[in-house]
N, C-alpha and C. Protein backbone atom coordinates (compact mmCIF):
# COMPACT_ATOMS: atom_id res chain seq x y z
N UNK A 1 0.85 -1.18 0.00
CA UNK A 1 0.00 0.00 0.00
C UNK A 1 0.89 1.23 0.00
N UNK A 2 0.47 2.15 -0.74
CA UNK A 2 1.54 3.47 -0.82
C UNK A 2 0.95 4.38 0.20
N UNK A 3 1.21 4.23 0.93
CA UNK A 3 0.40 5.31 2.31
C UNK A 3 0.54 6.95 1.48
N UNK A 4 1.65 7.24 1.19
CA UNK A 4 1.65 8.56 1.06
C UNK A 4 0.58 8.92 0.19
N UNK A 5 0.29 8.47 -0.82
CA UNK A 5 -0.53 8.29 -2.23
C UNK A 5 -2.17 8.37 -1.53
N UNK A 6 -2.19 8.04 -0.34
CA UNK A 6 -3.76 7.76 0.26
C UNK A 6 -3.52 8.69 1.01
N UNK A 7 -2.72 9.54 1.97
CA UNK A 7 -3.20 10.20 3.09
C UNK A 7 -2.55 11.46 2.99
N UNK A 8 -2.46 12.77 3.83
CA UNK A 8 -2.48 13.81 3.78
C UNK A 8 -1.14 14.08 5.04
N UNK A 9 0.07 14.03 4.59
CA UNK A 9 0.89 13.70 5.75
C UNK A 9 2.08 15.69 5.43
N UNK A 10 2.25 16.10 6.91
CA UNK A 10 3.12 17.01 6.66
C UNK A 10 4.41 17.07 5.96
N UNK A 11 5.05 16.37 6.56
CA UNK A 11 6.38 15.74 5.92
C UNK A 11 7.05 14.86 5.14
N UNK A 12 6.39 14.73 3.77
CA UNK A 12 6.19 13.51 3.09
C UNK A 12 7.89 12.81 3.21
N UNK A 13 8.75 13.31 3.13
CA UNK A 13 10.16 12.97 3.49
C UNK A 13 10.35 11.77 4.64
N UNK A 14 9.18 11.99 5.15
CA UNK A 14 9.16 11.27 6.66
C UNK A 14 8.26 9.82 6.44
N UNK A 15 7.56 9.50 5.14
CA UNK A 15 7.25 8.44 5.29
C UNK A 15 7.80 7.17 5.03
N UNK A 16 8.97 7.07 4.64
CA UNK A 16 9.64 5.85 4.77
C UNK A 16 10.17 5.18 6.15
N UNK A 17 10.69 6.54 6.84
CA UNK A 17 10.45 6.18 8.71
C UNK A 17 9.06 5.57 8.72
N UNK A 18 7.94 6.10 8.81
CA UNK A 18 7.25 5.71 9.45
C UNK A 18 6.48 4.35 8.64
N UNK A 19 6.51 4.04 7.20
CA UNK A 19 6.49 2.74 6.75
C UNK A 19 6.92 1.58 7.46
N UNK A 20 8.68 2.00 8.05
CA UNK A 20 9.59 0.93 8.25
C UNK A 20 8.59 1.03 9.99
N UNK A 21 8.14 1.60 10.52
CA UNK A 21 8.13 1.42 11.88
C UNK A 21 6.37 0.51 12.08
N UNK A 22 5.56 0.89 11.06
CA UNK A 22 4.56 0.44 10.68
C UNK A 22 4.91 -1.20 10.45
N UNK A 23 5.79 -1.36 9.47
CA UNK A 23 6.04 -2.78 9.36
C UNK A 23 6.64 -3.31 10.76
N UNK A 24 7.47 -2.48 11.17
CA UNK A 24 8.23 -3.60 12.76
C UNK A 24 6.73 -3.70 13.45
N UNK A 25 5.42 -2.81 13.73
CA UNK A 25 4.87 -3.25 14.71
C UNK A 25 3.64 -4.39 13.95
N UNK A 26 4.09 -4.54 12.35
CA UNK A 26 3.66 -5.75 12.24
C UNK A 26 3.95 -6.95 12.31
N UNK A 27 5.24 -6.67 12.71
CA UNK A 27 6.11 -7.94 12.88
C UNK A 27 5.90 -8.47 14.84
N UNK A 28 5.68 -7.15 15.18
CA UNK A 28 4.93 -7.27 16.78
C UNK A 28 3.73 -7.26 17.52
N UNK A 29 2.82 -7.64 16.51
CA UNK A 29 1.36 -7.85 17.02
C UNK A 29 0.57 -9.07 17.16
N UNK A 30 0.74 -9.63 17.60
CA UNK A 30 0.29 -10.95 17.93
C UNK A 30 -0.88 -10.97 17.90
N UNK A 31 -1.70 -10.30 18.73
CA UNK A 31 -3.10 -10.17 18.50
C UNK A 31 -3.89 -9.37 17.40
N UNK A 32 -3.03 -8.40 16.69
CA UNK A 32 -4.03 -7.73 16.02
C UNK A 32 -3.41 -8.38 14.54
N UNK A 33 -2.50 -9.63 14.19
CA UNK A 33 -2.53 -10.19 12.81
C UNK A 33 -3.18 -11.50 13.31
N UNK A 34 -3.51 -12.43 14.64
CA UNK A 34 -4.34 -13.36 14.75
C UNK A 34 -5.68 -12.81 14.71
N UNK A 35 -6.18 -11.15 15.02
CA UNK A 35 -7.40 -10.79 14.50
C UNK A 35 -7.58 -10.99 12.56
N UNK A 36 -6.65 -10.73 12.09
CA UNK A 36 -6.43 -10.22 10.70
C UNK A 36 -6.37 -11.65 9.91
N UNK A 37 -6.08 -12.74 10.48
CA UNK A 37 -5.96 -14.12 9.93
C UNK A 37 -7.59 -14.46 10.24
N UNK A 38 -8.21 -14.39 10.89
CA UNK A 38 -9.20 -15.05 11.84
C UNK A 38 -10.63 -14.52 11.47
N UNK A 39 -10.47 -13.07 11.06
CA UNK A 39 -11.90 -12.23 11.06
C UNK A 39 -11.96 -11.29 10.00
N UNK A 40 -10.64 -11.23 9.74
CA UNK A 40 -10.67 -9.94 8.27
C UNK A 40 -10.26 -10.41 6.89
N UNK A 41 -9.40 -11.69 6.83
CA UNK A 41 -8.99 -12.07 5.95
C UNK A 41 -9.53 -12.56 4.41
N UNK A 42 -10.89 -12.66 5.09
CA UNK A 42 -12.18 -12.90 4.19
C UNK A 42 -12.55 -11.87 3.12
N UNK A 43 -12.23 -10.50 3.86
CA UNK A 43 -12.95 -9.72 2.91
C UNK A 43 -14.29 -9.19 3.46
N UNK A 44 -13.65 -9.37 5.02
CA UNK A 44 -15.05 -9.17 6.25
C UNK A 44 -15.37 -7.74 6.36
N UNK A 45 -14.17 -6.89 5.41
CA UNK A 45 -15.65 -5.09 5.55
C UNK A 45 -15.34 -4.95 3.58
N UNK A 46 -15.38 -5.65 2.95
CA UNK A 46 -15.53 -5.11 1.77
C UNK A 46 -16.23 -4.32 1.63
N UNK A 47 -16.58 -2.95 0.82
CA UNK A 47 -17.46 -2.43 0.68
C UNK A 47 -18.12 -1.80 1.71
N UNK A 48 -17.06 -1.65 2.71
CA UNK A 48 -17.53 -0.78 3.88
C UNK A 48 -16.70 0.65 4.20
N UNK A 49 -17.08 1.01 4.40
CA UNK A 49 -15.80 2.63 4.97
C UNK A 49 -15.90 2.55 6.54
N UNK A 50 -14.61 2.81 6.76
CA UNK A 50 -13.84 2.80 8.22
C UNK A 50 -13.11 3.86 7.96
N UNK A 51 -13.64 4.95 8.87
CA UNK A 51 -12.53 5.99 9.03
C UNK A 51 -12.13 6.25 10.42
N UNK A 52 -10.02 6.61 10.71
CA UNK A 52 -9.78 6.34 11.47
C UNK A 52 -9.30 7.94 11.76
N UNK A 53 -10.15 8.54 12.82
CA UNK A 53 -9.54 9.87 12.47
C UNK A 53 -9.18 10.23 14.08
N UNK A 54 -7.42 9.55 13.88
CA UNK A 54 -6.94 10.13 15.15
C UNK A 54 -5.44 9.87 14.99
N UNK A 55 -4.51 11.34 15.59
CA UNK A 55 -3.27 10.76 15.37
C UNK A 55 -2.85 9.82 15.64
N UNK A 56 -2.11 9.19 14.25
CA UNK A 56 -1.53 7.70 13.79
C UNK A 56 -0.31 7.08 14.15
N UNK A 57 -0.08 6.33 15.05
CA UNK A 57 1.31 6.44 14.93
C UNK A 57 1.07 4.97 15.26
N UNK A 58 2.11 4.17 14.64
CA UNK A 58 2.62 2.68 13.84
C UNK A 58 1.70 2.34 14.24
N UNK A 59 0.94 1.89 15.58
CA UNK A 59 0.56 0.78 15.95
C UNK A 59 -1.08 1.21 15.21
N UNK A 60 -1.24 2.46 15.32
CA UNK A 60 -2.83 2.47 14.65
C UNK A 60 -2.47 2.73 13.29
N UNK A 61 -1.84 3.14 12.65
CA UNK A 61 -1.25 3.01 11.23
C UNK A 61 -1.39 1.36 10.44
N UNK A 62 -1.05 0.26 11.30
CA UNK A 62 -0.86 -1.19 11.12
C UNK A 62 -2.50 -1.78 11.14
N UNK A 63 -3.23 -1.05 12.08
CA UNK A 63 -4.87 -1.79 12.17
C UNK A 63 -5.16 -1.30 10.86
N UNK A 64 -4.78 0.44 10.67
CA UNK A 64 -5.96 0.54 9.42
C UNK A 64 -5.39 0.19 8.12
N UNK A 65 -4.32 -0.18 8.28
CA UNK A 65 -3.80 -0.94 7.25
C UNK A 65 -4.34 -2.25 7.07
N UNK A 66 -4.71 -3.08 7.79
CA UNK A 66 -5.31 -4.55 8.12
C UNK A 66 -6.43 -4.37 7.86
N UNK A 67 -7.50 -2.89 8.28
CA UNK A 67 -8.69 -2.90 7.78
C UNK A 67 -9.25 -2.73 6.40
N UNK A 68 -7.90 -1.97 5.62
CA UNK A 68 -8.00 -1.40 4.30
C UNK A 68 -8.10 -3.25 3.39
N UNK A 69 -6.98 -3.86 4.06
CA UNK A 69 -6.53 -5.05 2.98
C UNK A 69 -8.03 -6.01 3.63
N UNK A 70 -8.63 -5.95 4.74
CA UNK A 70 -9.84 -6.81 4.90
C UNK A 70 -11.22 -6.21 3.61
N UNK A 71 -10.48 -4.64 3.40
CA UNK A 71 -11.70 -4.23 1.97
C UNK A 71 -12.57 -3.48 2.00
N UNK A 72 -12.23 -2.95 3.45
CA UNK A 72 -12.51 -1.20 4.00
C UNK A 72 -12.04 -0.37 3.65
């Protein structure tokens, strides 16, 4: 997903930091990729809108990333 390309960020310079930190806390979530295997993987909000409107930082960056690829 090209985050920058979807969202409205001050410092576009700054999103490869925060890509790489997005990915480590996907590499550290135990519960929110056994949510993402288990309940979203289906395609469980296709055709739904989820908006997440609160400053983002990795760990909520990584859900709405999980919610986008479930098809929200």
């Amino acid at each position: 997903m090209d985050v920058a390309a979807r969202s409205s960020i001050a410092d576009p310079t700054r999103a490869p930091e925060g890509e790489q930190r997005i990915r480590w806390v996907a590499r550290h979530s135990p519960v929110l990729n056994r949510l993402a295997r288990e309940r979203l993987s289906d395609g469980a909000l296709r055709g739904r809108r989820v908006a997440v409107v609160v400053h983002l930082e990795a760990k909520t960056a990584y859900l709405a990333t999980l919610l986008a690829d479930a098809g929200a």
